[in-house]
C-alpha atoms as a PDB file:
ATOM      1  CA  UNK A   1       2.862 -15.723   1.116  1.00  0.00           C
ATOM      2  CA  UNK A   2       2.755 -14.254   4.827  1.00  0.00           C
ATOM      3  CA  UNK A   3       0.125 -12.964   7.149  1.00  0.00           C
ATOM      4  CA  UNK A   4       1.206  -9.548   9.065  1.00  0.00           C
ATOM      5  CA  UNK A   5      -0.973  -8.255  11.838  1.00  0.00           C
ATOM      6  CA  UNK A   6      -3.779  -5.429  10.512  1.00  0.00           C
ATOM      7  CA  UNK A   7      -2.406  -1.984  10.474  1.00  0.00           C
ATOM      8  CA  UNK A   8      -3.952   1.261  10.703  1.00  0.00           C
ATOM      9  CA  UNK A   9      -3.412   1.956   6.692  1.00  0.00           C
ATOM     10  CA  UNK A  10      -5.582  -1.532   6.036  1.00  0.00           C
ATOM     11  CA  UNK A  11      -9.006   0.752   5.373  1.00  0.00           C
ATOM     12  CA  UNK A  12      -8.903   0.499   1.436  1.00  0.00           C
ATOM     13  CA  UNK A  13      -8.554  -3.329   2.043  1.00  0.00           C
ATOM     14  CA  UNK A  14     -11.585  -3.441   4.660  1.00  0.00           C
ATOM     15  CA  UNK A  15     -13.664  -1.062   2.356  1.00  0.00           C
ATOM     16  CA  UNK A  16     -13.118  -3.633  -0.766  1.00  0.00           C
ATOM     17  CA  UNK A  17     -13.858  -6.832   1.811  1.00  0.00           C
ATOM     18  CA  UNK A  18     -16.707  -5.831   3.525  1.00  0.00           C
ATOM     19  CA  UNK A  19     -18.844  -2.789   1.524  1.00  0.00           C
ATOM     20  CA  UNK A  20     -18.603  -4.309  -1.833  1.00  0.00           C
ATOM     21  CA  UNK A  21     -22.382  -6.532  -2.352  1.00  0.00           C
ATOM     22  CA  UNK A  22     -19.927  -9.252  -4.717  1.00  0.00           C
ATOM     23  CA  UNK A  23     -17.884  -9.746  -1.427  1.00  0.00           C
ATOM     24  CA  UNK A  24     -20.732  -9.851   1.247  1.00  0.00           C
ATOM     25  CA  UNK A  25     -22.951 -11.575  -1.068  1.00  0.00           C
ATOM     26  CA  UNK A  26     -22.578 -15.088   1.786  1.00  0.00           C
ATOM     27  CA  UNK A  27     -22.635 -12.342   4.299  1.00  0.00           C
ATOM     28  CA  UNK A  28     -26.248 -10.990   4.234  1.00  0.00           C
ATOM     29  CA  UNK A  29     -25.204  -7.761   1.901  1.00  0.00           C
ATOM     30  CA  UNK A  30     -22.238  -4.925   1.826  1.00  0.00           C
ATOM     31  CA  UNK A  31     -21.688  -2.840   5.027  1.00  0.00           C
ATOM     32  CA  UNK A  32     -22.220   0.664   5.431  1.00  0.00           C
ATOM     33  CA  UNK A  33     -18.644   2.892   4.496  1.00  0.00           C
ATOM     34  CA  UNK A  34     -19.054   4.465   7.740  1.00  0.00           C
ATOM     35  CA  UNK A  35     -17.173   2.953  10.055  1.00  0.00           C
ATOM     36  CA  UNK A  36     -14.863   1.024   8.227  1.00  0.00           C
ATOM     37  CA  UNK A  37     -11.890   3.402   9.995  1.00  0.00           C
ATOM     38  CA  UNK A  38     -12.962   2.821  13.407  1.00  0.00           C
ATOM     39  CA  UNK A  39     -13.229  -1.097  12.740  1.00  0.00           C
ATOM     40  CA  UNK A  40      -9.478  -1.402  11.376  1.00  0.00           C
ATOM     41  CA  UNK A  41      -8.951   0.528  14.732  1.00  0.00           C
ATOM     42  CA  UNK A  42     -10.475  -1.920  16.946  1.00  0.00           C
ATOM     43  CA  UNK A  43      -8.945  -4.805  15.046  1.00  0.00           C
ATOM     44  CA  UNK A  44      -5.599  -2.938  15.365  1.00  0.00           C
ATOM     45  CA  UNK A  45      -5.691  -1.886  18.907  1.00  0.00           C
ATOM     46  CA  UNK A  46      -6.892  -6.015  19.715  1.00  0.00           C
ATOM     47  CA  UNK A  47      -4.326  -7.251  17.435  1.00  0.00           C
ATOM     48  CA  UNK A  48      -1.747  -5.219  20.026  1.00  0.00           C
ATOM     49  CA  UNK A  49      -3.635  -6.559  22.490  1.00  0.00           C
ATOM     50  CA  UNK A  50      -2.800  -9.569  21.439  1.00  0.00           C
ATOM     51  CA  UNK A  51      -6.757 -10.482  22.467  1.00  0.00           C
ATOM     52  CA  UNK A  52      -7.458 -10.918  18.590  1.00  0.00           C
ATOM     53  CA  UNK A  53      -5.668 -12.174  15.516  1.00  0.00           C
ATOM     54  CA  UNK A  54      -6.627 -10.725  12.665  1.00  0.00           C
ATOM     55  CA  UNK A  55      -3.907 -11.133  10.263  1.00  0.00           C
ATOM     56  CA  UNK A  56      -3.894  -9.413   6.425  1.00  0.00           C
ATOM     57  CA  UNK A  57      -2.947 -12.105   3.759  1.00  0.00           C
ATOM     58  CA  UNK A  58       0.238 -10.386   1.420  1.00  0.00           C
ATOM     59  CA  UNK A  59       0.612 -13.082  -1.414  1.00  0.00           C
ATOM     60  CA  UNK A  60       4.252 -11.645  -2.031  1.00  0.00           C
ATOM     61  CA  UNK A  61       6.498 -10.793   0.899  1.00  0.00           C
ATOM     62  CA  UNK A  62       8.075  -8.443  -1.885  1.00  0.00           C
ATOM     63  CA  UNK A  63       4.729  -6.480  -1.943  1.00  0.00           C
ATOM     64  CA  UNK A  64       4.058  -5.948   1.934  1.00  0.00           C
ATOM     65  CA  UNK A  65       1.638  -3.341   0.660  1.00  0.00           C
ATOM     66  CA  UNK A  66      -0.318  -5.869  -1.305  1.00  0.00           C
ATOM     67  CA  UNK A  67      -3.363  -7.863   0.911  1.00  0.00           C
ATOM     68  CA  UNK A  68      -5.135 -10.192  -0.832  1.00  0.00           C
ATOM     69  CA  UNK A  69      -7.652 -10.512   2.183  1.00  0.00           C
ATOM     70  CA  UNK A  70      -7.466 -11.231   5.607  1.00  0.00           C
ATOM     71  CA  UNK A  71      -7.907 -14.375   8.564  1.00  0.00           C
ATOM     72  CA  UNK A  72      -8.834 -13.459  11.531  1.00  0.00           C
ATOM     73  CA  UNK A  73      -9.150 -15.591  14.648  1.00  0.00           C
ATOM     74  CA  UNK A  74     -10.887 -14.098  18.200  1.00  0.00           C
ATOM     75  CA  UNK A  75     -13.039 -15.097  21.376  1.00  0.00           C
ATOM     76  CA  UNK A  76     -16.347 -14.145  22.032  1.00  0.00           C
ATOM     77  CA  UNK A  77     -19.065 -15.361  23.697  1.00  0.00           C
ATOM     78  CA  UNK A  78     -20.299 -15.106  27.355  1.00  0.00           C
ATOM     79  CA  UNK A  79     -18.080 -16.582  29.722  1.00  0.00           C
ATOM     80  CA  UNK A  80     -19.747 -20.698  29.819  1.00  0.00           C
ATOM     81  CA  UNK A  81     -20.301 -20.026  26.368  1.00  0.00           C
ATOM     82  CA  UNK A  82     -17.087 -18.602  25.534  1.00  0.00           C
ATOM     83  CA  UNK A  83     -15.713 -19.763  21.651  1.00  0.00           C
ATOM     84  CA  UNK A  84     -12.532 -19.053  19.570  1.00  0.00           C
ATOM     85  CA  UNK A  85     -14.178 -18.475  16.301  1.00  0.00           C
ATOM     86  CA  UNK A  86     -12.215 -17.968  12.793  1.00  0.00           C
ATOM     87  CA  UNK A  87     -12.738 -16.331   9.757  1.00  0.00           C
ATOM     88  CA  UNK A  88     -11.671 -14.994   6.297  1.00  0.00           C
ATOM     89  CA  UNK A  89     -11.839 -13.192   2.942  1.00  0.00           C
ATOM     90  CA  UNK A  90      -9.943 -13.096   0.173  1.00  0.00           C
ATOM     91  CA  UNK A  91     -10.854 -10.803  -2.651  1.00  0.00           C
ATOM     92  CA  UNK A  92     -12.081 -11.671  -5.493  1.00  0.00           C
ATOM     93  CA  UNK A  93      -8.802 -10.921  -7.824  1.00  0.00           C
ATOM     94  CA  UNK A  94      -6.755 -13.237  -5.740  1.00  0.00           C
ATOM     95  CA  UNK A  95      -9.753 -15.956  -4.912  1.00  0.00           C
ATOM     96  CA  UNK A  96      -8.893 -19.589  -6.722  1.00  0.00           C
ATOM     97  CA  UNK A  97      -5.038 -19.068  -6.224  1.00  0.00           C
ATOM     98  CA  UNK A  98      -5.586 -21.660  -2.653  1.00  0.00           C
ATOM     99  CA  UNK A  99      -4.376 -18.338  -0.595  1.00  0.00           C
ATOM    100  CA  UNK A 100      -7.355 -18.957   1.594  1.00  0.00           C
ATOM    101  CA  UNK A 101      -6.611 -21.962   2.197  1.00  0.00           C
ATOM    102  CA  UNK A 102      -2.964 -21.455   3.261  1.00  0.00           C
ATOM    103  CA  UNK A 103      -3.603 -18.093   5.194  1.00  0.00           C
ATOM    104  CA  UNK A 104      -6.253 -20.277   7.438  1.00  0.00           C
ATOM    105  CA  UNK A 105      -3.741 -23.256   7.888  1.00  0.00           C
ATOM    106  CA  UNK A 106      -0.738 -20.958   9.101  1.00  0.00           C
ATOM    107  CA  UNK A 107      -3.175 -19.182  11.540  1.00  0.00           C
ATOM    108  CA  UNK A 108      -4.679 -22.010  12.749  1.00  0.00           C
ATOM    109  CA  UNK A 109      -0.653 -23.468  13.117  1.00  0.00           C
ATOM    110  CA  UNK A 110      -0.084 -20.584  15.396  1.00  0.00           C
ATOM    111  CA  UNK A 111      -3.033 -21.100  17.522  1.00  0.00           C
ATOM    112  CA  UNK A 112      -1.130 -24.259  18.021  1.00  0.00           C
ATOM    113  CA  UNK A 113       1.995 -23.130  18.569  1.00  0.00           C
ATOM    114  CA  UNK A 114       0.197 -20.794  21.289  1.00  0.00           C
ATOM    115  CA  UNK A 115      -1.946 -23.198  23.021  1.00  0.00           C
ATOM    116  CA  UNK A 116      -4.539 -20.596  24.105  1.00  0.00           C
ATOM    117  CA  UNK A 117      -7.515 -21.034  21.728  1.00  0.00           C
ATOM    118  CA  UNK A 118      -8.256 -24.185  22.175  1.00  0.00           C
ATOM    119  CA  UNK A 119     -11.235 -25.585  19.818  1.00  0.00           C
ATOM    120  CA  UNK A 120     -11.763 -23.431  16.993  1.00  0.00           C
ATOM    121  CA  UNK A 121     -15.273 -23.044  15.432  1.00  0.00           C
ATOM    122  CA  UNK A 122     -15.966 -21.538  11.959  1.00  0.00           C
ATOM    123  CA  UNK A 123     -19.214 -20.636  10.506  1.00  0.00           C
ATOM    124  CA  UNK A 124     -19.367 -19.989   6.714  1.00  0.00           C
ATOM    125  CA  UNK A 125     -22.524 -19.053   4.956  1.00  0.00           C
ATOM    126  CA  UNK A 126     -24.253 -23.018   4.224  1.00  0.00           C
ATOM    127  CA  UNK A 127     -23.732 -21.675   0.245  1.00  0.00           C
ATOM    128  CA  UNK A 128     -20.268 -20.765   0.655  1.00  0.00           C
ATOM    129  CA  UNK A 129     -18.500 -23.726  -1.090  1.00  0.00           C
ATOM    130  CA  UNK A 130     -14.931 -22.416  -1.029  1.00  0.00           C
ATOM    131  CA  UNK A 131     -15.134 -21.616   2.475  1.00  0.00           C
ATOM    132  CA  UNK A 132     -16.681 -24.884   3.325  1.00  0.00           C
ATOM    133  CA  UNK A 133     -14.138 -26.655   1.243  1.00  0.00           C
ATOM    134  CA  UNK A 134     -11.182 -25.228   3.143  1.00  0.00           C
ATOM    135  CA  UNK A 135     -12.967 -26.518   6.496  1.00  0.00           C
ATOM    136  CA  UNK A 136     -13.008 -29.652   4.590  1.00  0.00           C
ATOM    137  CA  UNK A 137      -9.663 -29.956   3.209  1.00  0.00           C
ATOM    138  CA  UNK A 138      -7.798 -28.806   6.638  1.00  0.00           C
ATOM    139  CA  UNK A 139      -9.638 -31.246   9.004  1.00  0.00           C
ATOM    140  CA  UNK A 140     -12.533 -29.463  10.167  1.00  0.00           C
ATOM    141  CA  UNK A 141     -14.860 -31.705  11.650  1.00  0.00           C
ATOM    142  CA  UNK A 142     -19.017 -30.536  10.544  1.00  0.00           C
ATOM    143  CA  UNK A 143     -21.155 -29.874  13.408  1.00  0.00           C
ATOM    144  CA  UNK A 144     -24.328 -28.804  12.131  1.00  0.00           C
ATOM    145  CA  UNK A 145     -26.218 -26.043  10.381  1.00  0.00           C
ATOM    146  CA  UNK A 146     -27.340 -23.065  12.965  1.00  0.00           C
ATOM    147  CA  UNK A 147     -28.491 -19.410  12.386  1.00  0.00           C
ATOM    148  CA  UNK A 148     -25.828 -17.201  13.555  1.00  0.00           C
ATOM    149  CA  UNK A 149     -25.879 -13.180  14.323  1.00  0.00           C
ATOM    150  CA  UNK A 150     -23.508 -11.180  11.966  1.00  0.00           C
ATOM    151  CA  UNK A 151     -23.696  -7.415  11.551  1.00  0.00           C
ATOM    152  CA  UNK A 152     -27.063  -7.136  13.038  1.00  0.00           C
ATOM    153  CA  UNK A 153     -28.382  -9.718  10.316  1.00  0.00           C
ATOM    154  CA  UNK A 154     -28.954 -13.617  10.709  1.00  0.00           C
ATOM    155  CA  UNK A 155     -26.984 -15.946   8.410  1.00  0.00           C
ATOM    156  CA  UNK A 156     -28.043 -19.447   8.053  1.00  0.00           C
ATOM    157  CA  UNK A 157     -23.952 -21.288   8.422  1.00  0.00           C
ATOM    158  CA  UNK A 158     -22.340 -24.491   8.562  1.00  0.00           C
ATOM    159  CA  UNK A 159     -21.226 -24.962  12.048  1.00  0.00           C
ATOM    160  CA  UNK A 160     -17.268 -26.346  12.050  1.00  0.00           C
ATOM    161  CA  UNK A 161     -15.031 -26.871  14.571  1.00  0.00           C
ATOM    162  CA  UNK A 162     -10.910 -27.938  14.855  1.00  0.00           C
ATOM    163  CA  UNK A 163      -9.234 -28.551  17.485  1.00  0.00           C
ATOM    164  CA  UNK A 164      -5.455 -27.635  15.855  1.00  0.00           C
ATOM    165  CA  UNK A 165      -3.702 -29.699  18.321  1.00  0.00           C
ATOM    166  CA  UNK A 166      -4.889 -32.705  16.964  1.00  0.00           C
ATOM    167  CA  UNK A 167      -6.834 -32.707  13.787  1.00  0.00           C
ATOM    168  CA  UNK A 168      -5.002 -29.830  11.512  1.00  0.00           C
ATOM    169  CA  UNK A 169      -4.470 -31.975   8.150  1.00  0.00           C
END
């Protein structure tokens, strides 16, 4: 397995991810098509940047062209309140295979390597047991359950945080 930045060809992927109701199901329903292009954009241009990671998940560095999902890590926030927040998908064909799992521990070892990021916070969906599990399994540490703002909707989470200096299992 390897992660590779986003690229500008990654639409199909983003279009299966996020405006299919199986895949958004913990994420308060599918997305609207429109738009899908000028988000792989932004996520490219940032990924140049170097001001995002958002990193497609290729279970066979063989199949480059294959993505299984994608792990993306960014800031946002106002400045006192600024967080480095990380997420993920994996679609449904390639869910159970622990690719996940893996694709969040090597991103979360490069934030390490890098040194910038600092604590890392994660926020999956309070029903989403896979995702919760991987915060489990890696060393997460639970924080609480909060209401968060996603797409213009408001998804009740499990607040997690890692600092991958220290507590990265």
């Amino acid at each position: 397995m390897l992660l590779r930045d986003v690229e500008y060809g990654d639409t199909d992927a983003y279009v299966r991810m996020r405006c299919d109701p199986a895949m958004m199901a913990e994420l308060g329903g599918p997305l609207p098509r429109e738009g899908m292009e000028a988000k792989v954009q932004r996520d490219v241009q940032r990924a140049e940047a170097g001001t995002d990671w958002t990193k497609m998940i290729v279970p066979d560095e063989a199949e480059p062209e294959v993505v299984a999902g994608t792990v993306t890590l960014w800031p946002h926030g106002a400045d006192a309140e600024r967080i480095s927040e990380i997420g993920w998908m994996v679609l449904p064909e390639f869910q159970g295979r622990g690719l996940g799992k893996q694709g969040v521990r090597m991103l979360l070892e490069l934030a390490r390597d890098d040194g910038r990021w600092g604590l890392i916070h994660a926020f999956p969906a309070t029903a989403n047991a896979p995702s919760n599990g991987i915060c489990r399994a890696l060393g997460f540490r639970f924080l609480d359950e909060e209401d968060v703002p996603f797409a213009g909707r408001v998804l009740r989470t499990n607040h997690w945080a890692i600092d991958p200096r220290t507590d990265l299992v």
